[in-house]
N, C-alpha and C. Protein backbone atom coordinates (compact mmCIF):
# COMPACT_ATOMS: atom_id res chain seq x y z
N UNK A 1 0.84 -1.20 0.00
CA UNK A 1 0.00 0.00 0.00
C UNK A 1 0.88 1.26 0.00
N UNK A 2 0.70 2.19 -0.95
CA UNK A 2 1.12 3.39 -0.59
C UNK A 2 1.20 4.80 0.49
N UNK A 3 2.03 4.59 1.22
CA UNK A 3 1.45 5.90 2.63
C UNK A 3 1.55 7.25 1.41
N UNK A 4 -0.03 7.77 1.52
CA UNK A 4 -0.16 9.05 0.60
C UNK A 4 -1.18 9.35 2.10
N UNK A 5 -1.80 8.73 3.10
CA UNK A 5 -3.03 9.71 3.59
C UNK A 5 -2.55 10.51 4.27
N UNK A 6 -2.85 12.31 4.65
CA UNK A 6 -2.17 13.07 5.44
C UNK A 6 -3.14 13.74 5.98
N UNK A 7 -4.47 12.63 6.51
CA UNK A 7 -5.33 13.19 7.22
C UNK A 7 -5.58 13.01 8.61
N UNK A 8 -6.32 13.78 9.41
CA UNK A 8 -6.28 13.58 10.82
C UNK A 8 -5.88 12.12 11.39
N UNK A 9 -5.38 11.68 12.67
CA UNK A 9 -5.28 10.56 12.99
C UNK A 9 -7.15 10.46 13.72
N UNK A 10 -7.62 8.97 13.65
CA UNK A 10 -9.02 9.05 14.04
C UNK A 10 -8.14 8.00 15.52
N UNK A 11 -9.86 7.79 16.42
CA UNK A 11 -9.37 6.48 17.44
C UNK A 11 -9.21 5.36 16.79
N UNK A 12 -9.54 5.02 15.85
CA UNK A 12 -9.54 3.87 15.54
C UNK A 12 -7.99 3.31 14.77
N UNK A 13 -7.43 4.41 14.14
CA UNK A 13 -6.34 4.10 13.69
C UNK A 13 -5.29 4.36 14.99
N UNK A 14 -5.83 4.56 15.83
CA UNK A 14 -4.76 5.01 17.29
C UNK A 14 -5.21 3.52 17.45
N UNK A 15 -5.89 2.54 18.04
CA UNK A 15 -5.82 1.23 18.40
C UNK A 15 -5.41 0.28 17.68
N UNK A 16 -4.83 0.73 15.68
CA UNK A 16 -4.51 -0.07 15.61
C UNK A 16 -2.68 -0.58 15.78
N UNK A 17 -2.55 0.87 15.60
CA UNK A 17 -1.59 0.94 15.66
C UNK A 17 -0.71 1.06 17.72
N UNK A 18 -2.06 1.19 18.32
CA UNK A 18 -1.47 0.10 19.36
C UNK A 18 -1.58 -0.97 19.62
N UNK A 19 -1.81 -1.78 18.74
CA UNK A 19 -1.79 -2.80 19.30
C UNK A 19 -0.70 -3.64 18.09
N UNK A 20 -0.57 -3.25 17.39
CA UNK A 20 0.50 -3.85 16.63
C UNK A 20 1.93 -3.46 17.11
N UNK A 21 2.00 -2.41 17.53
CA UNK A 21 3.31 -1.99 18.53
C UNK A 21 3.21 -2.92 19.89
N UNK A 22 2.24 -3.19 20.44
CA UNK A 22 2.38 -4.04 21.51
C UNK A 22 2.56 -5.11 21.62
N UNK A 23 1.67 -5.66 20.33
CA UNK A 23 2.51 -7.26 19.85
C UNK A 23 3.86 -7.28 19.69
N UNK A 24 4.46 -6.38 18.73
CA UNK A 24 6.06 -6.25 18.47
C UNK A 24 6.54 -6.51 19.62
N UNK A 25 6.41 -5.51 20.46
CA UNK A 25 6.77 -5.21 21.99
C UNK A 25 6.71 -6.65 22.73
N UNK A 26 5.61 -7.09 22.55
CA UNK A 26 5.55 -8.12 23.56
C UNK A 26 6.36 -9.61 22.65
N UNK A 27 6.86 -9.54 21.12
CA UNK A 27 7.12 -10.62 20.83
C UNK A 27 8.70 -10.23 20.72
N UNK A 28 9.27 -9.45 21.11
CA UNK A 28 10.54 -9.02 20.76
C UNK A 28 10.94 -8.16 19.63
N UNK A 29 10.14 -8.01 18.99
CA UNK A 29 10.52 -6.88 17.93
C UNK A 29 10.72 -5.30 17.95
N UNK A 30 11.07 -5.16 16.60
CA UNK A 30 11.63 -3.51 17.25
C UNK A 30 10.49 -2.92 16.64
N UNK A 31 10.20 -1.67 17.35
CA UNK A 31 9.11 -0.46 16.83
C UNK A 31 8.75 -0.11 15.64
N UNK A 32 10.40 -0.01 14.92
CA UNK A 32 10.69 0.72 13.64
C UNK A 32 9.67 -0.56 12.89
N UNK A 33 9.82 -1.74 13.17
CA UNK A 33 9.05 -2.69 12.29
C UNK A 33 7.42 -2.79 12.49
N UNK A 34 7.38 -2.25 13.82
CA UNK A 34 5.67 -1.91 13.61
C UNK A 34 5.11 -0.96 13.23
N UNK A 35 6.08 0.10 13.45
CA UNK A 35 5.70 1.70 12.71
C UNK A 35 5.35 1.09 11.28
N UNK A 36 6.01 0.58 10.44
CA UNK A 36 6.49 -0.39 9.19
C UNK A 36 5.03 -1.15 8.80
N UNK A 37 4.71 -1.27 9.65
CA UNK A 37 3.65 -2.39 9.43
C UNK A 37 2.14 -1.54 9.77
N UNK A 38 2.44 -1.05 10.55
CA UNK A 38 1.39 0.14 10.54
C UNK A 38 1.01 0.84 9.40
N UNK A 39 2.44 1.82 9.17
CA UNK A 39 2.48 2.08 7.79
C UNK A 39 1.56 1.74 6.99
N UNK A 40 2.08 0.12 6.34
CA UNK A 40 1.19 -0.66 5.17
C UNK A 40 -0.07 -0.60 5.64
N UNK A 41 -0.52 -0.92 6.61
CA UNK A 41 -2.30 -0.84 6.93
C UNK A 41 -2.73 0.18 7.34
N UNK A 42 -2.83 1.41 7.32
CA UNK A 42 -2.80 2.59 7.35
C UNK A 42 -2.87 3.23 6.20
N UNK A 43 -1.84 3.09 5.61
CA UNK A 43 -1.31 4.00 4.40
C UNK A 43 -0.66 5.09 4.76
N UNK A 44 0.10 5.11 5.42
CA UNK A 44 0.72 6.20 6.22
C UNK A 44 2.30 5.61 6.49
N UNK A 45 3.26 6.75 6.22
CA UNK A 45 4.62 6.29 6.46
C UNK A 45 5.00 6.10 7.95
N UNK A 46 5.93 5.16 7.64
CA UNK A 46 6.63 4.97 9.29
C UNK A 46 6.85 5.73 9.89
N UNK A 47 7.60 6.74 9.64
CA UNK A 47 7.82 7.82 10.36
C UNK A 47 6.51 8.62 11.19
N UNK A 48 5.75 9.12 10.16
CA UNK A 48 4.21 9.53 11.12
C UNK A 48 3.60 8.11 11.85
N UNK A 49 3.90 7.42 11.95
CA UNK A 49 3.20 6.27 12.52
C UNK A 49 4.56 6.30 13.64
N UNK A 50 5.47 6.10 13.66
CA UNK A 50 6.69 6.82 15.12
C UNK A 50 6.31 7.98 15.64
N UNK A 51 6.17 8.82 15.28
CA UNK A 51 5.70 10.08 15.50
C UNK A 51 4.60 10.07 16.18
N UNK A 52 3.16 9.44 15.81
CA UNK A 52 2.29 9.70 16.61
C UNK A 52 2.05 8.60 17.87
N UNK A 53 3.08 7.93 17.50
CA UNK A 53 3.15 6.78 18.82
C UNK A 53 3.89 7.26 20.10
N UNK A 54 4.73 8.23 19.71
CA UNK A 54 5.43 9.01 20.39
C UNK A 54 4.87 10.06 21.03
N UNK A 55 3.85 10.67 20.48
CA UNK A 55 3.55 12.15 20.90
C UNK A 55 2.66 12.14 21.56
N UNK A 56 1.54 10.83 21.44
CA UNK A 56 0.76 10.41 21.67
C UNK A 56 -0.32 9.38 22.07
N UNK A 57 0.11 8.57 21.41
CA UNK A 57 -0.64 7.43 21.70
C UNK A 57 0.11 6.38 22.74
N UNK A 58 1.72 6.77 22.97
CA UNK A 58 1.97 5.79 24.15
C UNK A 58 1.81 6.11 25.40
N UNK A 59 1.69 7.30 25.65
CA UNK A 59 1.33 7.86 27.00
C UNK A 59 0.04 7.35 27.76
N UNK A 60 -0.94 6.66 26.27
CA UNK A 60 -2.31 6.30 26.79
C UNK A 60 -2.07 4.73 27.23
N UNK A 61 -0.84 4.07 27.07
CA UNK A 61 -1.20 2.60 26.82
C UNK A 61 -0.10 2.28 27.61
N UNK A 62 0.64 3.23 28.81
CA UNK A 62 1.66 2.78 30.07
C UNK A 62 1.79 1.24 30.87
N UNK A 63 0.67 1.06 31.54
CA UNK A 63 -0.04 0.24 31.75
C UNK A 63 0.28 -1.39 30.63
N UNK A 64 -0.55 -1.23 29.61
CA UNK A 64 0.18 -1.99 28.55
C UNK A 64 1.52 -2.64 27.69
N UNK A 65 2.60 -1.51 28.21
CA UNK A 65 3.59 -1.68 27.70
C UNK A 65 4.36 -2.23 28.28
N UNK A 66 4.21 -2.26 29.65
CA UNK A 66 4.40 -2.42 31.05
C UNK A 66 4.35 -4.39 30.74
N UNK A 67 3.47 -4.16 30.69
CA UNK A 67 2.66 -5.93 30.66
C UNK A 67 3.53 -6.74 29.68
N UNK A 68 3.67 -6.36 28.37
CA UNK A 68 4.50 -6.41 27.03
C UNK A 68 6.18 -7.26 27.37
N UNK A 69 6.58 -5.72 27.64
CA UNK A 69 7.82 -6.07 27.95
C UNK A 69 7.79 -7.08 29.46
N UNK A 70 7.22 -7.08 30.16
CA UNK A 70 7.44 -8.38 31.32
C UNK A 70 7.02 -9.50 30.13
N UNK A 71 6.00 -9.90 29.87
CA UNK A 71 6.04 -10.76 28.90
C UNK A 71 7.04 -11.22 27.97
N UNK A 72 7.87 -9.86 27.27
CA UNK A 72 8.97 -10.21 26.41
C UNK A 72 10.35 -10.82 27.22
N UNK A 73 9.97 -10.34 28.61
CA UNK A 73 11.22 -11.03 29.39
C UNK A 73 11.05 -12.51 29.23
N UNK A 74 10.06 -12.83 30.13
CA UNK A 74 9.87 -14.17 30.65
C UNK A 74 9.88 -14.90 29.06
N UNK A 75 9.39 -14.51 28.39
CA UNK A 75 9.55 -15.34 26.88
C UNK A 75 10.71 -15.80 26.55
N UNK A 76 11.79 -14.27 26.68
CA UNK A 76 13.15 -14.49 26.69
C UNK A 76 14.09 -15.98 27.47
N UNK A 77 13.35 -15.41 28.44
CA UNK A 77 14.17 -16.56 29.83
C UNK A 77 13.95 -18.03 29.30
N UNK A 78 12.80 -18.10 28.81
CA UNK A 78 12.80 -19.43 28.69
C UNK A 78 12.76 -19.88 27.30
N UNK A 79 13.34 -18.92 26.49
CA UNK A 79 13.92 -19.54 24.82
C UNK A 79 12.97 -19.14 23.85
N UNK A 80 11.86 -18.64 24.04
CA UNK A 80 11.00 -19.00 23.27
C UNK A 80 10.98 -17.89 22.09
N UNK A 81 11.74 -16.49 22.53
CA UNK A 81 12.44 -15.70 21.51
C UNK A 81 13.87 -15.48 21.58
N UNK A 82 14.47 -14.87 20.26
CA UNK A 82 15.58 -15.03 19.41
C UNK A 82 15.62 -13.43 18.84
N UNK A 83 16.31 -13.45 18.31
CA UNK A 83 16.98 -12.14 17.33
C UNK A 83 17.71 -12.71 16.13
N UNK A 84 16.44 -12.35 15.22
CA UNK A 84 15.61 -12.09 15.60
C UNK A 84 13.97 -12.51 15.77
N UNK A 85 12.98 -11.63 16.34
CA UNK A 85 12.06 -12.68 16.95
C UNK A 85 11.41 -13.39 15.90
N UNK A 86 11.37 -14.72 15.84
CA UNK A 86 11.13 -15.81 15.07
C UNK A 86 9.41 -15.97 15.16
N UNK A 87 8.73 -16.45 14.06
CA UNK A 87 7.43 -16.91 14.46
C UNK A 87 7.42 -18.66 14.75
N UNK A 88 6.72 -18.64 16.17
CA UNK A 88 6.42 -19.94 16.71
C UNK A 88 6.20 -21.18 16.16
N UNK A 89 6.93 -21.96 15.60
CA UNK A 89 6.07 -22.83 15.10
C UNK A 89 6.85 -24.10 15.84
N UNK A 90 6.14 -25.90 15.24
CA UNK A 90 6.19 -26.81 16.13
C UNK A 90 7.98 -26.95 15.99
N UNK A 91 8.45 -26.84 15.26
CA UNK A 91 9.91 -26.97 15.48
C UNK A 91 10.65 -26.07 16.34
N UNK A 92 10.41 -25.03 16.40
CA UNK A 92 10.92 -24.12 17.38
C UNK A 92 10.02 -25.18 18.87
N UNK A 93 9.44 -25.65 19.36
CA UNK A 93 8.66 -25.92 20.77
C UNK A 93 9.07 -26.96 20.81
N UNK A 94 9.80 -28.07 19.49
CA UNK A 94 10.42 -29.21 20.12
C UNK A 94 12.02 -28.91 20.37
N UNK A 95 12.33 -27.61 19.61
CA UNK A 95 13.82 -27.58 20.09
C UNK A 95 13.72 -26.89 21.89
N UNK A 96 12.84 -25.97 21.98
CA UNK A 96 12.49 -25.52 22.88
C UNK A 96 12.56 -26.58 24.29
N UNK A 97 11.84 -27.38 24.16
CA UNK A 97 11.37 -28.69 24.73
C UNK A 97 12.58 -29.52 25.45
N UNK A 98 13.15 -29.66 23.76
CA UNK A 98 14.74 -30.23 24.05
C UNK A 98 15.74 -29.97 24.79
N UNK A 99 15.83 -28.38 24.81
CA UNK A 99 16.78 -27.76 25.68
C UNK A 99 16.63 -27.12 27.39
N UNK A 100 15.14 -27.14 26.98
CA UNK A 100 14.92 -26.86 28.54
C UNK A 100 13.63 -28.26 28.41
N UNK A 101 13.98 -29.02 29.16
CA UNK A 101 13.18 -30.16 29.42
C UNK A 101 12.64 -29.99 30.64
N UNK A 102 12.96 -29.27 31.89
CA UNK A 102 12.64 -28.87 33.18
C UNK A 102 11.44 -28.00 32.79
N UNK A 103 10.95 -27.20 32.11
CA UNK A 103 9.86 -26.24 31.60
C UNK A 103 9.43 -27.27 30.27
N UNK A 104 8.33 -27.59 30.72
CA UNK A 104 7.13 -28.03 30.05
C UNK A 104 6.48 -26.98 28.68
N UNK A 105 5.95 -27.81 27.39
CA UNK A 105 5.75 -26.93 26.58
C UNK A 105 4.04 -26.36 27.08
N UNK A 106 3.48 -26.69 27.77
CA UNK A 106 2.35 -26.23 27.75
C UNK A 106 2.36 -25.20 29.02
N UNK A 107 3.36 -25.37 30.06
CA UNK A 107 3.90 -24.30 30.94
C UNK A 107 3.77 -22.87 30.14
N UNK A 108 5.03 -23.01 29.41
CA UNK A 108 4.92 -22.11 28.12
C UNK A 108 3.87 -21.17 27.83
N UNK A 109 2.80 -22.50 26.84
CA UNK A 109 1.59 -21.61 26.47
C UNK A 109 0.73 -21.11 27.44
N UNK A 110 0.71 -21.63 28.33
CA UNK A 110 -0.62 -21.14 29.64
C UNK A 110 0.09 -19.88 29.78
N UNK A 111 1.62 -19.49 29.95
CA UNK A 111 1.77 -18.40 30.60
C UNK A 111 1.33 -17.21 29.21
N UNK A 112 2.20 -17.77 28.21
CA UNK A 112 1.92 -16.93 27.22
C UNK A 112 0.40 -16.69 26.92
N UNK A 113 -0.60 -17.41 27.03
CA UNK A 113 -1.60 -17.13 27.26
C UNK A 113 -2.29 -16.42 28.26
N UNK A 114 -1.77 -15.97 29.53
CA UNK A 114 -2.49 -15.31 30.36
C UNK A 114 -1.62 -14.02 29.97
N UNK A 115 -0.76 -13.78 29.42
CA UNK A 115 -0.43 -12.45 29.46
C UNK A 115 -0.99 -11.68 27.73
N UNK A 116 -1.38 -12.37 27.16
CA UNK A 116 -2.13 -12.30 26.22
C UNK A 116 -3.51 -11.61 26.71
N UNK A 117 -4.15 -12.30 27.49
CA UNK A 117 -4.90 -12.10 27.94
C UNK A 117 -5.64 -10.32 28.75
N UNK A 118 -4.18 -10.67 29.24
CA UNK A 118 -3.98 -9.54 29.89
C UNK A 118 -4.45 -8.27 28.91
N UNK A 119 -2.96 -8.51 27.90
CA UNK A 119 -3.00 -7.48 26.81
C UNK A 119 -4.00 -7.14 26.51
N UNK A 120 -5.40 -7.84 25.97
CA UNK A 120 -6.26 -7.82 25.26
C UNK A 120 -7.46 -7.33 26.53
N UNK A 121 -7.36 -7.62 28.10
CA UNK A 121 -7.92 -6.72 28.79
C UNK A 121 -8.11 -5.40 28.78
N UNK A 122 -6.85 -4.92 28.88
CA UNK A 122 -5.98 -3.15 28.54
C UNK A 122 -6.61 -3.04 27.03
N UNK A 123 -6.79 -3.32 26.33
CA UNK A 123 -7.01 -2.80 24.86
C UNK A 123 -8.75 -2.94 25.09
N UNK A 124 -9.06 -4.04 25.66
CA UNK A 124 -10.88 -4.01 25.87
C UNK A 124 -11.19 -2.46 26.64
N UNK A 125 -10.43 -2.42 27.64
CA UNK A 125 -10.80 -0.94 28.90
C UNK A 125 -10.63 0.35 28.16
N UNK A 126 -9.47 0.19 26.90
CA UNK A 126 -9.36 1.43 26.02
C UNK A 126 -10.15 1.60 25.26
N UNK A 127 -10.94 0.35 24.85
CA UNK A 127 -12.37 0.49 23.74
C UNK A 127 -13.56 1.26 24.59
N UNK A 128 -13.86 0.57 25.77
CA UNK A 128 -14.52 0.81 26.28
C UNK A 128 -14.82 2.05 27.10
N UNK A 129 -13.10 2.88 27.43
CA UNK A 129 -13.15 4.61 27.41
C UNK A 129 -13.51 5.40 26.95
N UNK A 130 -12.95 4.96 25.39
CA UNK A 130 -12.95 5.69 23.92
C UNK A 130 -15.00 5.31 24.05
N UNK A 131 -15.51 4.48 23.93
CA UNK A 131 -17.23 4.50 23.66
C UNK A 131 -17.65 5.05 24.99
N UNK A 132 -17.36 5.42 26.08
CA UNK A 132 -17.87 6.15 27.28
C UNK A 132 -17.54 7.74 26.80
N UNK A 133 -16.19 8.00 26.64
CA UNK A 133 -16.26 9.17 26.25
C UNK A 133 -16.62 9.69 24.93
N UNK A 134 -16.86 8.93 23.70
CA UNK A 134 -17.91 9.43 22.93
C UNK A 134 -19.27 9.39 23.49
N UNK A 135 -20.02 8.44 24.10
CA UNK A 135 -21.44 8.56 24.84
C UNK A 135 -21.34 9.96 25.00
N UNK A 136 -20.35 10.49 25.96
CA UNK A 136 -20.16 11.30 27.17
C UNK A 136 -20.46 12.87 26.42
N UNK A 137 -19.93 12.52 25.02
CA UNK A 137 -19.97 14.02 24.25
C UNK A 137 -21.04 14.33 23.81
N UNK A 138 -21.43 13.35 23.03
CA UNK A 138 -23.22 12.85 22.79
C UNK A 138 -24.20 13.41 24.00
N UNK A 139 -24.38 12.99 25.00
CA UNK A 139 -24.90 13.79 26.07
C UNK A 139 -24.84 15.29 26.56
N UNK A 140 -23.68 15.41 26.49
CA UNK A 140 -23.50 16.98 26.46
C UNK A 140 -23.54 18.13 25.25
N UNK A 141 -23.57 17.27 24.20
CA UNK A 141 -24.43 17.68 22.99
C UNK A 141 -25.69 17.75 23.44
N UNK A 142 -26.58 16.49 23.76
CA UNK A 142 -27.68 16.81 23.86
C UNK A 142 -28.05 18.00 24.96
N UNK A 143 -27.80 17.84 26.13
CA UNK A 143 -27.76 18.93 26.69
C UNK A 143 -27.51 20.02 26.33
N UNK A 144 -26.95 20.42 25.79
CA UNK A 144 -26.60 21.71 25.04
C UNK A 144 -27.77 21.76 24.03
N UNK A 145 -28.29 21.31 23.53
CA UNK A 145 -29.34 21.32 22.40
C UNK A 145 -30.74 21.90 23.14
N UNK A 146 -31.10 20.94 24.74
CA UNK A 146 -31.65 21.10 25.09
C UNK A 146 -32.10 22.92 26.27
N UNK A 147 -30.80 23.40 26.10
CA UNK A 147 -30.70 24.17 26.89
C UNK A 147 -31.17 25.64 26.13
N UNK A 148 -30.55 25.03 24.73
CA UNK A 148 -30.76 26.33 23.75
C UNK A 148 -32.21 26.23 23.45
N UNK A 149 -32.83 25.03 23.37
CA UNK A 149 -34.52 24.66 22.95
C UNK A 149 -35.46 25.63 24.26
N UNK A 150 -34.57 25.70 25.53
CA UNK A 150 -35.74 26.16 26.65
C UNK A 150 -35.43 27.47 26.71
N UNK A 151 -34.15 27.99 26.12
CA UNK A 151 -33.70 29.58 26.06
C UNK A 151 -34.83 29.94 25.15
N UNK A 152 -35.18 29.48 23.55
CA UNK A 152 -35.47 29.70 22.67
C UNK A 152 -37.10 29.92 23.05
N UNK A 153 -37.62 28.71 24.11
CA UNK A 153 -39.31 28.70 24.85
C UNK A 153 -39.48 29.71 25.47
N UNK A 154 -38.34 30.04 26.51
CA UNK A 154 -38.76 31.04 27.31
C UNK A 154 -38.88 33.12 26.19
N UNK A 155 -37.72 32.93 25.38
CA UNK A 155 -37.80 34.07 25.30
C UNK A 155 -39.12 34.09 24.16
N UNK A 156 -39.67 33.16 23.37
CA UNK A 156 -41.00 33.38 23.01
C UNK A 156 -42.19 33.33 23.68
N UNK A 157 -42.39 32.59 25.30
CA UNK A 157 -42.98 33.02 25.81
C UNK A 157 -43.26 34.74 26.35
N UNK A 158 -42.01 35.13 26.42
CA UNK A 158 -41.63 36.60 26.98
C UNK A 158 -42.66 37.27 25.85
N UNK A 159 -42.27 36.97 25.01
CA UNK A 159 -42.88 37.87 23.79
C UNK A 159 -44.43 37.58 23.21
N UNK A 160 -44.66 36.71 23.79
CA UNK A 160 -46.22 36.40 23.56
C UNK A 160 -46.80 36.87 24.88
N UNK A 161 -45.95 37.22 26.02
CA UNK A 161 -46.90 37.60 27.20
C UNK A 161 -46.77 39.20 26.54
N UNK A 162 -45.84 39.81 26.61
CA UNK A 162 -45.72 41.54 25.68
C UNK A 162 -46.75 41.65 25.46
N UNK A 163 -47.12 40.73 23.52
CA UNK A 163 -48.33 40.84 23.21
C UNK A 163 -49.48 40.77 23.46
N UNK A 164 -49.79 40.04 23.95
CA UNK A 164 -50.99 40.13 25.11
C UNK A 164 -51.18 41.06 26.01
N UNK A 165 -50.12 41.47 26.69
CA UNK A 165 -50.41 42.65 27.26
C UNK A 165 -50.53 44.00 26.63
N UNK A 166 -50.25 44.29 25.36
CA UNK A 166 -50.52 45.42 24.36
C UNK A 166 -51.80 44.80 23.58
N UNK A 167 -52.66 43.74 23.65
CA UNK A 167 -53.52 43.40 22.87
C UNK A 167 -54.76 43.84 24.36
N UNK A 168 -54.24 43.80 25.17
CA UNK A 168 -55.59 43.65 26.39
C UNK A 168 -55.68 45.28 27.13
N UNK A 169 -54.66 46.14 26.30
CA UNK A 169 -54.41 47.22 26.56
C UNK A 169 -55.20 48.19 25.57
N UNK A 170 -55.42 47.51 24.46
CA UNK A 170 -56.04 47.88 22.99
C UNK A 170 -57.84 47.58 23.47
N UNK A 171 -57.56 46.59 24.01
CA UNK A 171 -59.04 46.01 24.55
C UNK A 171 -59.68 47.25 25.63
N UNK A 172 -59.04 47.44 25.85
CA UNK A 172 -59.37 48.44 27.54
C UNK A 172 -59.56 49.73 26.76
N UNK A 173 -58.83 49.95 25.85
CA UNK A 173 -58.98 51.55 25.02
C UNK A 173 -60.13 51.74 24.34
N UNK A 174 -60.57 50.47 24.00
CA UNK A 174 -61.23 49.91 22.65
C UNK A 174 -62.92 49.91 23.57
N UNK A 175 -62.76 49.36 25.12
CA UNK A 175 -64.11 49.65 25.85
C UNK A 175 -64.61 50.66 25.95
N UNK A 176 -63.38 51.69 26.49
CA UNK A 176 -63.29 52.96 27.14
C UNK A 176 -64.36 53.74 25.75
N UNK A 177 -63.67 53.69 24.30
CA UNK A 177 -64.27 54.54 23.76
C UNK A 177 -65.74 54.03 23.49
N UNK A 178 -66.29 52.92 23.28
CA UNK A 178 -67.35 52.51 23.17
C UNK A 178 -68.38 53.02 24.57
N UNK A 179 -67.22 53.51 25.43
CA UNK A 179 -68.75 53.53 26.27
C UNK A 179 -68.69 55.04 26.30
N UNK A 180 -67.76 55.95 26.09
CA UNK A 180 -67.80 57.31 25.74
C UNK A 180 -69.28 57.39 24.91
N UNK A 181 -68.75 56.69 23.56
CA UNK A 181 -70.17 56.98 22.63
C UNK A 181 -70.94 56.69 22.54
N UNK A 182 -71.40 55.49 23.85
CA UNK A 182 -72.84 55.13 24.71
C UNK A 182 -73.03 56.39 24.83
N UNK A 183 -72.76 56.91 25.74
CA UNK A 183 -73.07 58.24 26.45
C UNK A 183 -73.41 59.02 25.60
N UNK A 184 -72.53 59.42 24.55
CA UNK A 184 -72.80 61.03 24.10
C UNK A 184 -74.10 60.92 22.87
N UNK A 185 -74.45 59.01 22.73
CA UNK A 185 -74.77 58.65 21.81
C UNK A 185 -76.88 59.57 22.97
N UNK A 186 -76.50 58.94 23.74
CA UNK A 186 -77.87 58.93 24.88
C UNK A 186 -78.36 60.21 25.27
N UNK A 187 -77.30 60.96 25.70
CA UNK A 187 -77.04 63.02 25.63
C UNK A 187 -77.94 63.46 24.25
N UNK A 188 -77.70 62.72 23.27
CA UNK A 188 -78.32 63.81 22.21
C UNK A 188 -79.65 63.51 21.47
N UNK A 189 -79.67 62.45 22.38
CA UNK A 189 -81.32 60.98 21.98
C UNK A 189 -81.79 62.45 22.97
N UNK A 190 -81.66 62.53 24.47
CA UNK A 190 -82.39 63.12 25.48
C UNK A 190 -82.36 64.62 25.00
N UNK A 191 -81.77 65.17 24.32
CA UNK A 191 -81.42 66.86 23.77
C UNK A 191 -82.54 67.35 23.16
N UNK A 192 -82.76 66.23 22.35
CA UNK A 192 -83.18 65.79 20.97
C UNK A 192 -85.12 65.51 21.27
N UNK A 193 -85.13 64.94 22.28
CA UNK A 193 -86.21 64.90 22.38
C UNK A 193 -87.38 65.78 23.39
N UNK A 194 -86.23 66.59 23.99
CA UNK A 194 -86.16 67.76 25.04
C UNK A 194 -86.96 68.92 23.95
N UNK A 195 -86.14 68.93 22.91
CA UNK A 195 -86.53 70.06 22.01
C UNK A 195 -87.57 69.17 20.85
N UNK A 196 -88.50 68.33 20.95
CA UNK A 196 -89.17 68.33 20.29
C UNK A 196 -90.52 68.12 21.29
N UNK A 197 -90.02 68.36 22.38
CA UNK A 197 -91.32 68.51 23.38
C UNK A 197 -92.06 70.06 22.90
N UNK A 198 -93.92 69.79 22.94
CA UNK A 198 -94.37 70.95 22.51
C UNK A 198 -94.41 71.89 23.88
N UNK A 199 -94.64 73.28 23.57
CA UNK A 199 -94.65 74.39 24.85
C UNK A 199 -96.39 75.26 24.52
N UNK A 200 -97.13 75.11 25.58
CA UNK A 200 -98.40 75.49 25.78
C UNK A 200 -98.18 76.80 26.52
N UNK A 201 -99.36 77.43 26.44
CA UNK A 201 -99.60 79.40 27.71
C UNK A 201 -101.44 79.19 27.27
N UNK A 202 -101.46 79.89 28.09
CA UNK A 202 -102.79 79.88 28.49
C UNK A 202 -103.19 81.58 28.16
N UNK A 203 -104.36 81.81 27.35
CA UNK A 203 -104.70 82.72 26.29
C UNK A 203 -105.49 83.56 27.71
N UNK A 204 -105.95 84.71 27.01
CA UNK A 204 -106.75 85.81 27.82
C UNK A 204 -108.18 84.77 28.24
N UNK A 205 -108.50 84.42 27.21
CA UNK A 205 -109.45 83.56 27.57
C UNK A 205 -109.96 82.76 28.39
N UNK A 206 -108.51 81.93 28.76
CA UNK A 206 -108.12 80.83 29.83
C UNK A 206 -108.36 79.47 28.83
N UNK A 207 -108.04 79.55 27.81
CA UNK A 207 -107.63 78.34 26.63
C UNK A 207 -106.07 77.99 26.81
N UNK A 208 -105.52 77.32 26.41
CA UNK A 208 -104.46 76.39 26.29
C UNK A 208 -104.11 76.44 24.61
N UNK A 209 -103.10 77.39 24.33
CA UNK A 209 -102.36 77.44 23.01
C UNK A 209 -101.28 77.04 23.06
N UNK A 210 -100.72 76.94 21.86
CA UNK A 210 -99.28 76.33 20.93
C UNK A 210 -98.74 77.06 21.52
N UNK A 211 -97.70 77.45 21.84
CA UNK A 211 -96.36 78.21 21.30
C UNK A 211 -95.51 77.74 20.12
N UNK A 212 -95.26 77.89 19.13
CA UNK A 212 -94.43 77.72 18.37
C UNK A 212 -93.10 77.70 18.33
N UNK A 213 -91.88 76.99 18.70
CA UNK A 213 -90.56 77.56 18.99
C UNK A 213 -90.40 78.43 17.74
């Protein structure tokens, strides 16, 4: 594969590339060959794959490396790596066998198996960080979403109480004049009918006449 990508590192390319450094680590190999190997599955040169193992990603995996190299000891001690580190197979475990006959070959695998084990604990607890602290952002996203949704309720409530109170203010103006022009409407009914009342006097005679306004 060609290393051409020169884009962000994600988590996922951070686990893989720890854990292929930790195999190295734990089988005797050198870095430069997992940077190397990273590299190819990546697409990214060795060097940025040293680089970000360095700057970064080993500080997260102490713990792990820790485990590795005790592993690469005890492997050591009892033959089972070389320089350089060889892959396992049945001829290497009968020469193995042969030369240390006091250590059993399945001694061997049980141990190499619980520290395997191990490894793959530490890399489960880092999966399982990495998905707590994405949850963790997710939530406080939502929260944040939710906070701006009740900013956004309240200040349209604010503004629908305003209106209402300039609509019930319009209402009150809106009585006021209606009952003005009750009134002045009733003033000129009573004016009105004041002056169409007739006016009587009483003649020399003692008759009852018009007056005419």
């Amino acid at each position: 594969m060609v290393a051409s990508r020169q884009d962000a590192w994600t988590e996922d390319d951070d686990l893989v590339l720890a854990e292929v450094t930790l195999r190295h680590i734990r089988e005797g190999g050198t870095q430069l060959a997992a940077f190397e190997e990273v590299g190819q599955r990546l697409g990214r040169t060795a060097a940025a794959c040293g680089f970000r193992w360095n700057s970064c990603v080993r500080k997260r995996y102490d713990a792990a490396i820790s485990i590795a190299k005790s592993q690469r000891q005890q492997l050591k001690k009892l033959g089972r790596i070389q320089a350089p580190p060889p892959v396992v197979a049945d001829v290497e475990v009968v020469t193995l066998h042969t030369k240390r006959s006091e250590t059993p070959v399945a001694e061997v695998q049980k141990y190499a198996d619980v520290e395997e084990q191990q490894i793959e604990a530490v890399i489960r607890m880092l999966v399982n960080q990495k998905e707590m602290t994405r949850r963790l952002r997710q939530l406080e996203q939502e929260l944040e979403g939710k906070e701006l949704e009740l900013k956004e309720l309240k200040e349209a409530h604010e503004r629908a109480r305003k209106e209402l109170d300039q609509v019930q203010g319009v209402n009150d103006d809106y009585r006021a004049l209606v009952q003005i022009m009750e009134r002045a409407r009733k003033l000129a009914f009573l004016q009105e009918e004041d002056s169409n009342k007739a006016i009587f006097k009483m003649d020399e005679n003692g008759n009852l006449e018009r007056v005419e306004k």
